[in-house]
N, C-alpha and C. Protein backbone atom coordinates (compact mmCIF):
# COMPACT_ATOMS: atom_id res chain seq x y z
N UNK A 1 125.94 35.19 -137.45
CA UNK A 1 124.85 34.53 -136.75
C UNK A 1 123.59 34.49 -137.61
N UNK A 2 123.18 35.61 -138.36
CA UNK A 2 122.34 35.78 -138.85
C UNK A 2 122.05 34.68 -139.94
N UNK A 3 123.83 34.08 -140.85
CA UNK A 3 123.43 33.44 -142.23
C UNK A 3 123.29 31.84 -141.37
N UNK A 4 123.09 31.61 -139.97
CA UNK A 4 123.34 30.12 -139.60
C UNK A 4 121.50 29.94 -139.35
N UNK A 5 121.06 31.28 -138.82
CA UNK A 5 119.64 31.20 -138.75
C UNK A 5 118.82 30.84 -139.99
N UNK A 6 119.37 31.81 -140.97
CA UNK A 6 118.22 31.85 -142.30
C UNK A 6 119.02 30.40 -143.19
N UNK A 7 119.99 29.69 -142.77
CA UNK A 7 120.15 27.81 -143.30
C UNK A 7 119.24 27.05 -142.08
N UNK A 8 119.31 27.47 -141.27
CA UNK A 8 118.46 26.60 -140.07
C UNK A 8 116.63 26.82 -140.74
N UNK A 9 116.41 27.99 -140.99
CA UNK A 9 114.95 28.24 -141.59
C UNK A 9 114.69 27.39 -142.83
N UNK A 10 115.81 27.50 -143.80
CA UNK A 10 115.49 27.14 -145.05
C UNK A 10 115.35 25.46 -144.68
N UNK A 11 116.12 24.86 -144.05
CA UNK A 11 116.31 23.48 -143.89
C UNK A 11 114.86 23.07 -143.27
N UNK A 12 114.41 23.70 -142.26
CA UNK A 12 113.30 23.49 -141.84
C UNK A 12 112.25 23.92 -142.60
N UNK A 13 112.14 24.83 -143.65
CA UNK A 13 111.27 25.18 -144.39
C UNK A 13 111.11 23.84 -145.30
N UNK A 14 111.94 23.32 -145.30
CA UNK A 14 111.97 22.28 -146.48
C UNK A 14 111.51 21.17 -146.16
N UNK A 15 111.89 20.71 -144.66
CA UNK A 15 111.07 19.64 -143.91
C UNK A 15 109.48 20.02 -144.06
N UNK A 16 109.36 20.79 -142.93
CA UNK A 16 108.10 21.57 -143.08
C UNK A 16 107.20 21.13 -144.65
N UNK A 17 107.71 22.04 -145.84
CA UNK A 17 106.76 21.50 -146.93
C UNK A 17 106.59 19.88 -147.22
N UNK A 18 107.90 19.04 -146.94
CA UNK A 18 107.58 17.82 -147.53
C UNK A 18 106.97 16.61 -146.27
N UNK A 19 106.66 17.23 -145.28
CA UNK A 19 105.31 16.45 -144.23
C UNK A 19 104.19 17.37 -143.84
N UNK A 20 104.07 18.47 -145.29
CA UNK A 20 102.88 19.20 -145.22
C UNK A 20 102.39 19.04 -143.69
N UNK A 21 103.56 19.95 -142.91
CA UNK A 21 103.05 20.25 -140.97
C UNK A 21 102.12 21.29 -141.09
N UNK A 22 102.07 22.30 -142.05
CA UNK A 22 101.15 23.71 -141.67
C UNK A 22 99.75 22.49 -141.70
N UNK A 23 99.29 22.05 -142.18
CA UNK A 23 97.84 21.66 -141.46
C UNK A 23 97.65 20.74 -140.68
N UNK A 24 98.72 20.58 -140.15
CA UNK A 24 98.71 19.92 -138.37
C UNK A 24 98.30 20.93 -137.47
N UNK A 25 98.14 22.12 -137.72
CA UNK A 25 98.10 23.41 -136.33
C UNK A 25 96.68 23.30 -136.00
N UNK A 26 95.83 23.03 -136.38
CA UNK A 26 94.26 23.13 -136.26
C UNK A 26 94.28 21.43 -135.13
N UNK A 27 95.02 20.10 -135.26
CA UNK A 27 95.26 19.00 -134.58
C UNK A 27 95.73 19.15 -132.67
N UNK A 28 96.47 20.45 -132.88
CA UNK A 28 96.81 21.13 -131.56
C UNK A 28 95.85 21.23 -130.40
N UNK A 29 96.64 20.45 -129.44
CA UNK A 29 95.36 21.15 -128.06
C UNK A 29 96.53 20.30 -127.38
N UNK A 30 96.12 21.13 -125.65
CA UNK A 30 97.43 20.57 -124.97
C UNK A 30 96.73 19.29 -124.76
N UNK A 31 95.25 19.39 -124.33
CA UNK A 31 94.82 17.89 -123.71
C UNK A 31 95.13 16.65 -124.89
N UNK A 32 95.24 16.85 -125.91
CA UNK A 32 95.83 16.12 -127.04
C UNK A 32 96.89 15.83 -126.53
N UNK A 33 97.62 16.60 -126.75
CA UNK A 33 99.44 16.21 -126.73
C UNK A 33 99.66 15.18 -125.22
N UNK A 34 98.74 15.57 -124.37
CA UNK A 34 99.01 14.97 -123.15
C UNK A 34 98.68 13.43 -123.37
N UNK A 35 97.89 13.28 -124.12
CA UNK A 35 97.08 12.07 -124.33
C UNK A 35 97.90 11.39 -125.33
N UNK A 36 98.29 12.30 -126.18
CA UNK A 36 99.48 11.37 -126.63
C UNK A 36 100.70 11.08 -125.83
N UNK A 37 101.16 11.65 -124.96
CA UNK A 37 102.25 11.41 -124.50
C UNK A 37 102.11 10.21 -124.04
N UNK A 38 101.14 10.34 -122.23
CA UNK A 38 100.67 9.35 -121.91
C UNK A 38 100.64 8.07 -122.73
N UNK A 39 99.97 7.65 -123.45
CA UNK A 39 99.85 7.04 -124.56
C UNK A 39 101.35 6.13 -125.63
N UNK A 40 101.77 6.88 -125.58
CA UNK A 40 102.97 7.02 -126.71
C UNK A 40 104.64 6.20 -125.95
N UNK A 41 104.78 6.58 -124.76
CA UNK A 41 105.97 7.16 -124.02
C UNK A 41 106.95 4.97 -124.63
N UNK A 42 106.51 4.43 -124.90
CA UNK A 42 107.28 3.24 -124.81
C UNK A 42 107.66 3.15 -126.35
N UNK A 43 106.52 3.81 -127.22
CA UNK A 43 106.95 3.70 -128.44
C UNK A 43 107.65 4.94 -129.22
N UNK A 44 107.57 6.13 -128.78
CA UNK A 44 108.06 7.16 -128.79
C UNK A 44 109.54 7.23 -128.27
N UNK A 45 109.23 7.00 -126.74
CA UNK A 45 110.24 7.09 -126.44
C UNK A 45 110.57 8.85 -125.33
N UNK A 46 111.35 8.51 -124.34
CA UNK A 46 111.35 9.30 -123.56
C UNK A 46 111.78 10.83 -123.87
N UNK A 47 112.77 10.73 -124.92
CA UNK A 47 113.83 11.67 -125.50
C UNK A 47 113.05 12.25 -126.22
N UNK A 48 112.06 12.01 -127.30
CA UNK A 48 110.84 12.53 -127.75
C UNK A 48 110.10 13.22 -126.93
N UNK A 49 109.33 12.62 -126.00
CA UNK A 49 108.38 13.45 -125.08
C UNK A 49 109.04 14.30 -124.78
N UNK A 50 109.97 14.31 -124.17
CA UNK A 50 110.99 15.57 -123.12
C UNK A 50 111.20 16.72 -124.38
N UNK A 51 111.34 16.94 -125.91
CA UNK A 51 111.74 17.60 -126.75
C UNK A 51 110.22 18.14 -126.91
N UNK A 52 109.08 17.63 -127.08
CA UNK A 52 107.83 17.75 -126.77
C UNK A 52 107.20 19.07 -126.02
N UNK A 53 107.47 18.25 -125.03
CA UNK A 53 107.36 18.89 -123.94
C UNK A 53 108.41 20.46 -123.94
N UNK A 54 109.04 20.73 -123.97
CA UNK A 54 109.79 21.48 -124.21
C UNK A 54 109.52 22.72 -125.04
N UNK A 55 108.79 21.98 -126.21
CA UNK A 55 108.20 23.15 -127.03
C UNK A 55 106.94 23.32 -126.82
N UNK A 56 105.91 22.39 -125.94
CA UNK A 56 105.13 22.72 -125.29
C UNK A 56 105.16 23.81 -124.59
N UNK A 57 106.18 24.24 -123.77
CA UNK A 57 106.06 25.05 -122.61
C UNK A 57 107.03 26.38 -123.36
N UNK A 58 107.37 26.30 -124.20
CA UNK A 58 107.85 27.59 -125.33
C UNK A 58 106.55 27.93 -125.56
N UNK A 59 105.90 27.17 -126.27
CA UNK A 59 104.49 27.90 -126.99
C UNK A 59 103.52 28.39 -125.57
N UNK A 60 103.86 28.19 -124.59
CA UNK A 60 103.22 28.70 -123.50
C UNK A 60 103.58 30.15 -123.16
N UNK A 61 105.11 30.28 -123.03
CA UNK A 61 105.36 31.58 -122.83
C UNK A 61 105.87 32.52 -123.46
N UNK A 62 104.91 33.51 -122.65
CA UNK A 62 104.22 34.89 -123.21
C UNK A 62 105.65 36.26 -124.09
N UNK A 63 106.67 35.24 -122.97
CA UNK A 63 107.99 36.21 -123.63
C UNK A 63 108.57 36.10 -124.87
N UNK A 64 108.02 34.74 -125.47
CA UNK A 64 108.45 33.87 -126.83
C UNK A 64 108.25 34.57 -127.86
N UNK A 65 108.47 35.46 -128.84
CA UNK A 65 107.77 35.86 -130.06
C UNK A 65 106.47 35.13 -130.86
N UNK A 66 105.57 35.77 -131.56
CA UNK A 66 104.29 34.90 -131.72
C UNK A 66 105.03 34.31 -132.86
N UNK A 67 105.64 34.51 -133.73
CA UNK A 67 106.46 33.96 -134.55
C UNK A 67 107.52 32.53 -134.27
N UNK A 68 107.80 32.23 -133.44
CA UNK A 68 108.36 31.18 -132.47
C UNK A 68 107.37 30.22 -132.37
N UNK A 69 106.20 31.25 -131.78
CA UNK A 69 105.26 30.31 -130.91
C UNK A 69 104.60 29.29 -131.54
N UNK A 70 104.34 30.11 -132.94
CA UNK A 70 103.41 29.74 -134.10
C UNK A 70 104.12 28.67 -134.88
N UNK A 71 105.37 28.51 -134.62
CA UNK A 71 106.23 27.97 -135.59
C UNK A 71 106.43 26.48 -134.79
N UNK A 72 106.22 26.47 -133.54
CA UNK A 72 106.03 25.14 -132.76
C UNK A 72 104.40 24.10 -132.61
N UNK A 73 103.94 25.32 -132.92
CA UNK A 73 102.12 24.72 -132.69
C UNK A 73 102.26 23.66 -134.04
N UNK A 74 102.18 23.92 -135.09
CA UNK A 74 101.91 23.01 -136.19
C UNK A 74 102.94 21.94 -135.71
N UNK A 75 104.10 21.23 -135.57
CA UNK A 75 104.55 20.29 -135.26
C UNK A 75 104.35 19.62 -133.93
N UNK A 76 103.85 20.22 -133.05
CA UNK A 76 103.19 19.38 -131.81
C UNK A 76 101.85 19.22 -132.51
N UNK A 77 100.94 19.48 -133.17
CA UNK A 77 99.90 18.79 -134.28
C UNK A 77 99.93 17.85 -134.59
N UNK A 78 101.31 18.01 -135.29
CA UNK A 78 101.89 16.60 -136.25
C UNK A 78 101.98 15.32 -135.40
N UNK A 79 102.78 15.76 -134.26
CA UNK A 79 102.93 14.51 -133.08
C UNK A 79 101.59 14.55 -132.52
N UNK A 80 100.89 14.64 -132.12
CA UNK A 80 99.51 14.42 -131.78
C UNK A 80 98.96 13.41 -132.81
N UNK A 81 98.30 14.10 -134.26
CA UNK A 81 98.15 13.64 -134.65
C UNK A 81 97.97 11.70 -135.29
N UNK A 82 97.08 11.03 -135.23
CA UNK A 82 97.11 9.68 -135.36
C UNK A 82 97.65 9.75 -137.01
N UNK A 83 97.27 10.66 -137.59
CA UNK A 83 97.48 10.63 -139.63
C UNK A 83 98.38 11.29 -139.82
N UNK A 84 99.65 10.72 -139.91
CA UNK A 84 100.65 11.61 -140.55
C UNK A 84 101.35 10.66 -141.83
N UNK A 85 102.78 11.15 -142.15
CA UNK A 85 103.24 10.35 -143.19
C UNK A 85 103.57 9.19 -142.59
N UNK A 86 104.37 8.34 -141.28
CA UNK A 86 104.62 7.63 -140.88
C UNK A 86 103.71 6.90 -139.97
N UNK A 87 102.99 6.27 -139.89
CA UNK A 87 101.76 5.99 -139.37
C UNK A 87 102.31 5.57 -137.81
N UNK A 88 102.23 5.93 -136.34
CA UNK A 88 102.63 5.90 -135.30
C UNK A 88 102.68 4.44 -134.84
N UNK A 89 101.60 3.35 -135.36
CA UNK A 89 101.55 2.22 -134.94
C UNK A 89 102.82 1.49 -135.50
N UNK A 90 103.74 1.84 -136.44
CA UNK A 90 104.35 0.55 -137.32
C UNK A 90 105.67 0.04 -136.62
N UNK A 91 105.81 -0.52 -136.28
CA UNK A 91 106.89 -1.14 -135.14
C UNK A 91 108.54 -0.03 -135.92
N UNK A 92 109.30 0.26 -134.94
CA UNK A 92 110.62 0.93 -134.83
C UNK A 92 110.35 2.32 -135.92
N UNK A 93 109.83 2.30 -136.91
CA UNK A 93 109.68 3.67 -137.48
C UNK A 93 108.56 4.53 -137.32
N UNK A 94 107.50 4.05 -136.78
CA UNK A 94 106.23 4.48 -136.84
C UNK A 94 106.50 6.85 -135.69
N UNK A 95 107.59 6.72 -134.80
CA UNK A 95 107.60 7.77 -134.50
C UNK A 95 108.90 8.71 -135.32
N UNK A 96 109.38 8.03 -136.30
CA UNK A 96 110.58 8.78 -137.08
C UNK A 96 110.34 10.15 -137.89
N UNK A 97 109.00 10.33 -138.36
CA UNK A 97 108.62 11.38 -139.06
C UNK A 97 108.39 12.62 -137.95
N UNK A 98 107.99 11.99 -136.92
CA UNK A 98 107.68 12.95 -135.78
C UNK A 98 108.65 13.42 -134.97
N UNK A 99 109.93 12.20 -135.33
CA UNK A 99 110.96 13.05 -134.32
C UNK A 99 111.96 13.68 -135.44
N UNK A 100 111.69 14.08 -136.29
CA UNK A 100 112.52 14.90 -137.77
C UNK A 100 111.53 15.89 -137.65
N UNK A 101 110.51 16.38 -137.50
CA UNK A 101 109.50 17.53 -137.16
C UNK A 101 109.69 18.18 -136.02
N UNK A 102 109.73 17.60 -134.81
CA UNK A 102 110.23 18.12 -133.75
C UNK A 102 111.45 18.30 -133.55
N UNK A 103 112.23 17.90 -134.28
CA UNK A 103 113.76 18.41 -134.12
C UNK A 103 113.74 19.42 -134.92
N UNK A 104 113.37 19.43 -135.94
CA UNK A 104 113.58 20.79 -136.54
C UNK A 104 112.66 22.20 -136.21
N UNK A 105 111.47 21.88 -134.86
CA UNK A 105 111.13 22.89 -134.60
C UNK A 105 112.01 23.47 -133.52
N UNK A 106 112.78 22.24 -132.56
CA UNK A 106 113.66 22.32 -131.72
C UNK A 106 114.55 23.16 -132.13
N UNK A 107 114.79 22.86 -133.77
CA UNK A 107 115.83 23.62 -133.86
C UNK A 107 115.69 25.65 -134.03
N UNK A 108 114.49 25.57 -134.77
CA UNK A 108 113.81 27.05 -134.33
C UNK A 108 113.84 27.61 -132.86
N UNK A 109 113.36 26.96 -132.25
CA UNK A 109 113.17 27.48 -130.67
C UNK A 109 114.36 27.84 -129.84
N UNK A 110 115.31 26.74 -130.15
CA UNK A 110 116.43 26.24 -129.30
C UNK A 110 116.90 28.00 -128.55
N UNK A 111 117.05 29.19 -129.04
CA UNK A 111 117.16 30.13 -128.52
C UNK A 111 116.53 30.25 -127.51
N UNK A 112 115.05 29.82 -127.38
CA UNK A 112 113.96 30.19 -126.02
C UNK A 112 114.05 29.22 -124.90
N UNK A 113 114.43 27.95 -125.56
CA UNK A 113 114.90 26.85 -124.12
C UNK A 113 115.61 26.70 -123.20
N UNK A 114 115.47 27.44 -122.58
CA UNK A 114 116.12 27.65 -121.34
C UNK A 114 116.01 26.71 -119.80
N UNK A 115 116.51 26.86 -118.70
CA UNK A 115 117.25 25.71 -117.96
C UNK A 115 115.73 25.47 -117.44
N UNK A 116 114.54 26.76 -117.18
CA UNK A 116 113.40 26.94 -116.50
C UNK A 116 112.58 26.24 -118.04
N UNK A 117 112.63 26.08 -119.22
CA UNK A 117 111.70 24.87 -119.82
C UNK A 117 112.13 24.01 -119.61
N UNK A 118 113.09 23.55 -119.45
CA UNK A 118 114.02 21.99 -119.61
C UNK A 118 113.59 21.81 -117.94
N UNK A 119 113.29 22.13 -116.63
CA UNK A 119 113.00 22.36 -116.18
C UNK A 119 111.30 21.60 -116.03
N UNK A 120 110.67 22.89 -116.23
CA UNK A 120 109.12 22.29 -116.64
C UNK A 120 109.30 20.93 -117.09
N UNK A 121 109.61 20.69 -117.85
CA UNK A 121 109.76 19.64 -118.57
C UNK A 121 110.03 18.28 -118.25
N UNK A 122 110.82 18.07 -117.34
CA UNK A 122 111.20 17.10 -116.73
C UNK A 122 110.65 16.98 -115.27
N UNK A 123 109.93 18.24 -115.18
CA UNK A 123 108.79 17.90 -113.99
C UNK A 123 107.32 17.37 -114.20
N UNK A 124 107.53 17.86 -115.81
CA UNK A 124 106.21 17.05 -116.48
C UNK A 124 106.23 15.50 -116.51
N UNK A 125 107.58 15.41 -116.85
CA UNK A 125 107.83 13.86 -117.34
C UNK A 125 107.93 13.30 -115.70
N UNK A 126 108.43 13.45 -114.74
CA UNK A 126 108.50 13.15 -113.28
C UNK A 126 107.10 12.86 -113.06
N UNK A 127 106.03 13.66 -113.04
CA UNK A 127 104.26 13.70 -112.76
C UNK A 127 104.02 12.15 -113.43
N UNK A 128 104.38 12.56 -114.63
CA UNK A 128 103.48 11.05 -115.71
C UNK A 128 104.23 9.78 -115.24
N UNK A 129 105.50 10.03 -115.17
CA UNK A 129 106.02 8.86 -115.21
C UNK A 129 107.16 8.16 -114.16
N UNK A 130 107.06 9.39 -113.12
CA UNK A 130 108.53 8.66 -112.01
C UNK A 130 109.34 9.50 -112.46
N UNK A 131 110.39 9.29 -110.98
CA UNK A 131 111.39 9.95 -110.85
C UNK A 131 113.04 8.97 -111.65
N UNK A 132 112.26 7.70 -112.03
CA UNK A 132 113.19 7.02 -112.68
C UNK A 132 113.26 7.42 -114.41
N UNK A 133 111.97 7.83 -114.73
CA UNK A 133 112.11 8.47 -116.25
C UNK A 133 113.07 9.12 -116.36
N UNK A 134 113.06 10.14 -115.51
CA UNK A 134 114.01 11.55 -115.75
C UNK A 134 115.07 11.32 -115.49
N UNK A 135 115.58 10.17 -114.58
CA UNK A 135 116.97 9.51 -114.57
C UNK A 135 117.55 9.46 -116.11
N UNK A 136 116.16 9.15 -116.75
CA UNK A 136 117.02 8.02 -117.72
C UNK A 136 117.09 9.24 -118.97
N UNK A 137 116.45 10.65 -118.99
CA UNK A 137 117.26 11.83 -119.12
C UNK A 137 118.25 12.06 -119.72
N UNK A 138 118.76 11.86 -118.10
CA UNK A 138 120.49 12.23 -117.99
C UNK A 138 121.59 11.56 -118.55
């Protein structure tokens, strides 16, 4: 178990350096991320927000290691963020850099996501957007 973690780190370490995410963490704030969501959800895309969201509510709880926690903040930055490598406006790729950042923090966390974030999560997405979003989920 141990050598699947430290290839999962290195792989993400490697993402990580080449969309320079460590200075996305200072871009972080939830009212951000919300504003992007809001904002975002047609060009993003639902499957995005919900992965989002997800590590949103990891970096919330207190049971998470700060090491976890810390390791999700800089890539919800990145997605916030208007300046990244893929510029968010550019028709069909503009959210691709952001969903290769969040998958690979996904892939860090994925131990802490449990049925109660996935959960949150899709009660977040229910609030913003209908009970037909979260249909489309499943």
């Amino acid at each position: 178990m141990k050598d699947t973690e430290n290839t999962i780190d290195m792989e993400y370490d490697e993402k990580y350096k080449r969309y320079n995410v460590g200075k996305y963490k200072d871009k972080y704030s939830e009212q951000g991320l919300f504003d992007k969501i809001s904002g975002s959800v047609k060009k993003a895309g639902l499957g995005l927000i919900y992965k989002a969201l997800q590590l949103f509510y990891v970096a919330q709880n207190p049971k998470v290691p700060m090491k976890i926690r810390a390791a999700v903040i800089a890539p919800l930055g990145y997605f916030i963020s208007p300046v990244d490598l893929i510029p968010d406006i550019m028709p069909v790729v503009g959210f691709s850099d952001d969903a290769a950042i969040i998958a690979g923090a996904i892939m860090i966390a994925q131990f802490y996501i449990n049925d109660d974030i996935r959960e949150k999560a899709k009660n977040t997405i229910r609030k913003l957007f209908g009970d037909s979003a979260v249909a489309e989920l499943q």
